[in-house]
N, C-alpha and C. Protein backbone atom coordinates (compact mmCIF):
# COMPACT_ATOMS: atom_id res chain seq x y z
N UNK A 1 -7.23 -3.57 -23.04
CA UNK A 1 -6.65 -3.96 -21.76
C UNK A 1 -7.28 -3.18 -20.60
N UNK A 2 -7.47 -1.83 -20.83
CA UNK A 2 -8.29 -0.78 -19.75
C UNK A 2 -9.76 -1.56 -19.52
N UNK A 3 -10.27 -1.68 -20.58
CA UNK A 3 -11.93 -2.37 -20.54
C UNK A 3 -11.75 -3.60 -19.11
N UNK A 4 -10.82 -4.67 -19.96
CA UNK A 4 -10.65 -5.69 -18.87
C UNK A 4 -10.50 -5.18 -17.64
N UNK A 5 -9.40 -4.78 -16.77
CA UNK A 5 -9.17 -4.00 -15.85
C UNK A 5 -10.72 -3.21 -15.34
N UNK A 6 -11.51 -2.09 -15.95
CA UNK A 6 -12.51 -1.81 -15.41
C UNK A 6 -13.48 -2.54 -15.20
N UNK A 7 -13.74 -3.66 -15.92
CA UNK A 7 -14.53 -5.38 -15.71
C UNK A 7 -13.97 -5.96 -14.12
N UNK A 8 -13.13 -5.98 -14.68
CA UNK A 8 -12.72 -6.54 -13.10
C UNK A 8 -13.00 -5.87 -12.08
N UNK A 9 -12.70 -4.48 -12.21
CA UNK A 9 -12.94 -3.47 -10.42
C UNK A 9 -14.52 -3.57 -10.50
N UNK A 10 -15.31 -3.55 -11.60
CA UNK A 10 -16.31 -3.43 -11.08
C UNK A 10 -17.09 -4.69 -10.30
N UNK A 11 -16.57 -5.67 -11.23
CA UNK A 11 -17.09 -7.22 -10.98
C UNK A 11 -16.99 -7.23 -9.40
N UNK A 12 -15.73 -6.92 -8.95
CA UNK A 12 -15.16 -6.67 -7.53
C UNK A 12 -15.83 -6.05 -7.05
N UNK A 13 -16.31 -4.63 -6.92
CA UNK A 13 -17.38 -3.71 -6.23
C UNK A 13 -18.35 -4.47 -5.79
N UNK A 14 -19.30 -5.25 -7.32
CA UNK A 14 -20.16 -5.96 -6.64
C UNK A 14 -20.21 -7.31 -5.96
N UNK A 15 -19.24 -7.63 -5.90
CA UNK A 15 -19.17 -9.09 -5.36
C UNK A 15 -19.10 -8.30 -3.63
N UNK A 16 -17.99 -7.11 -3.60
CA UNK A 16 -17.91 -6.70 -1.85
C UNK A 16 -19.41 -6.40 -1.48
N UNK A 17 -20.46 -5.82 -2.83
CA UNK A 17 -21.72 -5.10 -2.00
C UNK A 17 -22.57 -6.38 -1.42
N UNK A 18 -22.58 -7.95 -2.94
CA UNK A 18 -23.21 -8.65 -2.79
C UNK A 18 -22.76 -9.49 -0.94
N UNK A 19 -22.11 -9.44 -0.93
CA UNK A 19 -21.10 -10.46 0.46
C UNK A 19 -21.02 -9.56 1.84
N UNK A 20 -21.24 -7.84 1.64
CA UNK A 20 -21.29 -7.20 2.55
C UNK A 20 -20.00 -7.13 3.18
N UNK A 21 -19.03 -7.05 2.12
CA UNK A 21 -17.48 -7.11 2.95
C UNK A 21 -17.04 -6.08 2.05
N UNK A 22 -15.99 -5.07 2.98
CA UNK A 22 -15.75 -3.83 2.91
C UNK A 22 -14.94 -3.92 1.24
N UNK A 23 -15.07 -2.75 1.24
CA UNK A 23 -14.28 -2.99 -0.69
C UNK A 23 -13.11 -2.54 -0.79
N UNK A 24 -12.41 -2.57 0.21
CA UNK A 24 -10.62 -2.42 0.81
C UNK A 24 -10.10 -4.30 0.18
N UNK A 25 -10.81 -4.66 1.28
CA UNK A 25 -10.74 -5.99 1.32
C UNK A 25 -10.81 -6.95 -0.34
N UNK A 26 -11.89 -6.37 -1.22
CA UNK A 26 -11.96 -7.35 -1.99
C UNK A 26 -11.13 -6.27 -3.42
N UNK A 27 -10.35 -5.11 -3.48
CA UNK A 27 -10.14 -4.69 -4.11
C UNK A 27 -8.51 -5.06 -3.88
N UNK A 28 -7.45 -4.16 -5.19
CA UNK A 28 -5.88 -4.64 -5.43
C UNK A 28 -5.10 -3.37 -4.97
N UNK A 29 -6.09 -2.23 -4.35
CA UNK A 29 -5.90 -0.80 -3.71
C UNK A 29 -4.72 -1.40 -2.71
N UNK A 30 -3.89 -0.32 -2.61
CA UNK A 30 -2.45 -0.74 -0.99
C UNK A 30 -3.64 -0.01 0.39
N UNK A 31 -3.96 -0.76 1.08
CA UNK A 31 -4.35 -0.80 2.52
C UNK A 31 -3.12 -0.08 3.09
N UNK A 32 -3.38 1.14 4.31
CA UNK A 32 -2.09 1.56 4.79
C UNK A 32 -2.58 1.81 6.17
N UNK A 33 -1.98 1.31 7.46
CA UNK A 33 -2.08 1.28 8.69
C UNK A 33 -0.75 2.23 9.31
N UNK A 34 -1.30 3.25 10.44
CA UNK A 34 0.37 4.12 10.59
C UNK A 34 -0.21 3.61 12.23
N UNK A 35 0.62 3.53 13.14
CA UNK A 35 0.48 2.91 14.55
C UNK A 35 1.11 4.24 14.78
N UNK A 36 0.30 5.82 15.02
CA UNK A 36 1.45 6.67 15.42
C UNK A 36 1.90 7.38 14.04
N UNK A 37 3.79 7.53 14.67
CA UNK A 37 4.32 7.85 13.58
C UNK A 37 5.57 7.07 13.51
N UNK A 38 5.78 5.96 14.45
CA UNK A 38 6.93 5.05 14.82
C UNK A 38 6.77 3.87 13.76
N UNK A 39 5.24 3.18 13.36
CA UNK A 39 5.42 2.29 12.66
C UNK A 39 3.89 2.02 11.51
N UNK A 40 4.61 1.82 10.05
CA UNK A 40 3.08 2.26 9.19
C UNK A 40 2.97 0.38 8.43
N UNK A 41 2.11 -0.45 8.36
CA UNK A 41 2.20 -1.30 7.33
C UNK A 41 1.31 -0.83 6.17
N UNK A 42 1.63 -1.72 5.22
CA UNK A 42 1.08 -1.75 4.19
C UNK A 42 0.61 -2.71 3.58
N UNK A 43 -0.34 -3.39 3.04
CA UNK A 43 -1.08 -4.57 2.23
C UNK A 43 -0.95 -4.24 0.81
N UNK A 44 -0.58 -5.29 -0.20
CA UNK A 44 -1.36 -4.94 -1.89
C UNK A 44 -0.37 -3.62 -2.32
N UNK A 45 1.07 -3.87 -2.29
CA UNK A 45 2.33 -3.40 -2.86
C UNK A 45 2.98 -4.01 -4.10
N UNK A 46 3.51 -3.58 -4.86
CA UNK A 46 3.63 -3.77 -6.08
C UNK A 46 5.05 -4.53 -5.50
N UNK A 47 6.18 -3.23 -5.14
CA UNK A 47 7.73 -3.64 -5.43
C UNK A 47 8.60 -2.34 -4.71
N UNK A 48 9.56 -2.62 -4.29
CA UNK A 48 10.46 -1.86 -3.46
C UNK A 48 10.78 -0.93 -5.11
N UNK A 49 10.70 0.26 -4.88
CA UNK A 49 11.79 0.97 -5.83
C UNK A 49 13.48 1.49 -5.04
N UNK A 50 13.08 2.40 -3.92
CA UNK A 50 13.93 2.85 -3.10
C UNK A 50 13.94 2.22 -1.90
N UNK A 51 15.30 1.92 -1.01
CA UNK A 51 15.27 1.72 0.71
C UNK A 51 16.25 2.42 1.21
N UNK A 52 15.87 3.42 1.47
CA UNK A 52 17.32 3.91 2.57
C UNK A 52 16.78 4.32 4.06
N UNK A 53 17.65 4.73 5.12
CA UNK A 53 17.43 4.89 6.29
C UNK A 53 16.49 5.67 6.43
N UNK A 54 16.52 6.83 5.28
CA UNK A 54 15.63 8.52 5.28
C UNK A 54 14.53 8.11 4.82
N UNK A 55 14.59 6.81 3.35
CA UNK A 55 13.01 7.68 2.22
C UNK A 55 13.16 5.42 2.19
N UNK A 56 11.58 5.48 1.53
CA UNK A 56 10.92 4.47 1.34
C UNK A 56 9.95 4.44 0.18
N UNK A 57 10.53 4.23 -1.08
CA UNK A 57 9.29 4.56 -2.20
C UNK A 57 9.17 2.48 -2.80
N UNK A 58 7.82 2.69 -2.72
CA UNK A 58 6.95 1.06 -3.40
C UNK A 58 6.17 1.58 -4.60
N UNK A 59 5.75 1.09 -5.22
CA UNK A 59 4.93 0.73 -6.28
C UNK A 59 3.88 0.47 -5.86
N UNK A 60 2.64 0.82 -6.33
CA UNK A 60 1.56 0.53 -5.65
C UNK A 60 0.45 0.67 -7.04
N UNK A 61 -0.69 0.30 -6.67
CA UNK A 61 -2.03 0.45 -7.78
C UNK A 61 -2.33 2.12 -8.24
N UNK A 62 -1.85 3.23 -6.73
CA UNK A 62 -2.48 4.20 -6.85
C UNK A 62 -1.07 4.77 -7.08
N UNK A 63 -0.09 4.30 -7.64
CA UNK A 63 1.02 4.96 -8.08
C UNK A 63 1.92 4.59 -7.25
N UNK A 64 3.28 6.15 -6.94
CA UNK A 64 4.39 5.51 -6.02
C UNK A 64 4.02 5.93 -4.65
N UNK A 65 4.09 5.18 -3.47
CA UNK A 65 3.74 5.73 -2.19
C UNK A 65 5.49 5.74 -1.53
N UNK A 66 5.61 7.15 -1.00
CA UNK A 66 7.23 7.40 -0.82
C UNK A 66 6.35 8.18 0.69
N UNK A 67 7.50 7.20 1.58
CA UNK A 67 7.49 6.99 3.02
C UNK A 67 9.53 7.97 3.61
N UNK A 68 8.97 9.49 3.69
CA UNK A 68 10.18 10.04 4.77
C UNK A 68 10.53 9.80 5.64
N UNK A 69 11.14 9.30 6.41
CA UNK A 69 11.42 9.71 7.82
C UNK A 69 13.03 9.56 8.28
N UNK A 70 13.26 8.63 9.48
CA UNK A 70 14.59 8.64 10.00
C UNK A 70 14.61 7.48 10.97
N UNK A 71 15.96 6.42 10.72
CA UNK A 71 16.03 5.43 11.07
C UNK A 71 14.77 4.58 10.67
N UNK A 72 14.30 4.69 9.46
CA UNK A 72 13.41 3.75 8.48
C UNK A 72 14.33 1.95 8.11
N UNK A 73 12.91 1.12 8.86
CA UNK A 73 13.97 -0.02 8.41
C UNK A 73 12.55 -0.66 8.20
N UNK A 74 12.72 -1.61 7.44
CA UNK A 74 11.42 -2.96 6.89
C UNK A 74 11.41 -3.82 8.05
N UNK A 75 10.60 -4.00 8.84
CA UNK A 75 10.78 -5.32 9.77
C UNK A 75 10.32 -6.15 9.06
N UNK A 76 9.06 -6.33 8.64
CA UNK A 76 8.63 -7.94 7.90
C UNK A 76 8.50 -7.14 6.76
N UNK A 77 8.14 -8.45 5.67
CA UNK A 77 8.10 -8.38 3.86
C UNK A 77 7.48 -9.53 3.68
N UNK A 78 6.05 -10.14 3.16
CA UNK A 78 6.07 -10.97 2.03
C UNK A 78 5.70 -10.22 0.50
N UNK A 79 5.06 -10.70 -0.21
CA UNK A 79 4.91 -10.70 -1.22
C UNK A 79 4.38 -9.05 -1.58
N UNK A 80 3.10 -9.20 -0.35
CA UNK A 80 2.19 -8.21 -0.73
C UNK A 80 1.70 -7.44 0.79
N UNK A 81 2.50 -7.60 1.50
CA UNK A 81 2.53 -7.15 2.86
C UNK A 81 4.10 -6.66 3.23
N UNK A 82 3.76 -5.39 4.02
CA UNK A 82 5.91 -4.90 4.42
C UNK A 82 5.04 -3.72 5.31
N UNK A 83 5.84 -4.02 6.84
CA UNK A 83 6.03 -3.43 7.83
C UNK A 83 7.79 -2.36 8.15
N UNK A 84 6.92 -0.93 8.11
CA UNK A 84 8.05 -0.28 7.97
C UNK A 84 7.89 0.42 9.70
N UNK A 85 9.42 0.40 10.27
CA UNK A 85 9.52 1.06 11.66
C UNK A 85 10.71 2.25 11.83
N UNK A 86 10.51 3.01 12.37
CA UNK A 86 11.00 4.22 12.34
C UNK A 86 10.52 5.42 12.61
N UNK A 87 10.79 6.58 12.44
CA UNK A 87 10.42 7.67 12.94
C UNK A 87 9.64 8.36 11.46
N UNK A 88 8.64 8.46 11.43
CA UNK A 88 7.77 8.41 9.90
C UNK A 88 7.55 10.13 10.13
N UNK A 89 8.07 10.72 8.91
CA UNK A 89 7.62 12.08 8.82
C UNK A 89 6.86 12.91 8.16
N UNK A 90 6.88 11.73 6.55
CA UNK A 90 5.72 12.29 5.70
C UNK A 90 5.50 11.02 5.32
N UNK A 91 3.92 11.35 4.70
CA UNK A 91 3.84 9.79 3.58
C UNK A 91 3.43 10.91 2.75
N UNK A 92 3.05 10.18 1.41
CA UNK A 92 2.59 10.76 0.22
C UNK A 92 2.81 9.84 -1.10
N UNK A 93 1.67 10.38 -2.18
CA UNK A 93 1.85 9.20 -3.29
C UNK A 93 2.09 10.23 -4.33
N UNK A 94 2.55 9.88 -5.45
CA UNK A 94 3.61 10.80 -6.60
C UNK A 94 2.46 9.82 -7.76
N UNK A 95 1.41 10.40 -8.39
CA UNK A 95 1.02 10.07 -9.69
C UNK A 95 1.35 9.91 -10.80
């Protein structure tokens, strides 16, 4: 199952080198944008584990990414995209 999986990231590497498009883009990595410290999105999320006002932990490829802060709320959500707003105090990912 690992083999497959490393077939694939690599297949991916070269398809971003062959096409000249960044390898954010053609990879299943979470993309993370912070506007500040008021508002962070995220791309390529697994699944809500935690939501409370304080803490924000998802599932992600590179493990759990757990979002601190105060008055933390989700404005948008689809599938694989979630915009979090609030007063952001730490990020960090837990392996």
């Amino acid at each position: 199952m690992k083999v497959k999986k490393k077939n694939q990231e690599a297949f991916r590497e070269q398809l971003s080198k062959l096409f000249e498009v960044p390898p954010e883009v053609m990879s299943d990595f979470p993309k993370i944008a912070l506007t500040g410290n008021k508002e962070m999105s995220i791309e390529n999320f697994n699944n809500l584990i935690e939501y409370t006002t304080q803490k924000i932990r998802m599932s992600t490829k590179c493990g759990i990414l757990t979002i601190d802060g105060i008055e933390l709320e989700v404005s948008k959500m689809t599938a694989d995209y979630i915009t979090i707003k609030g007063t952001i105090i730490q990020v960090g990912f837990i392996l």
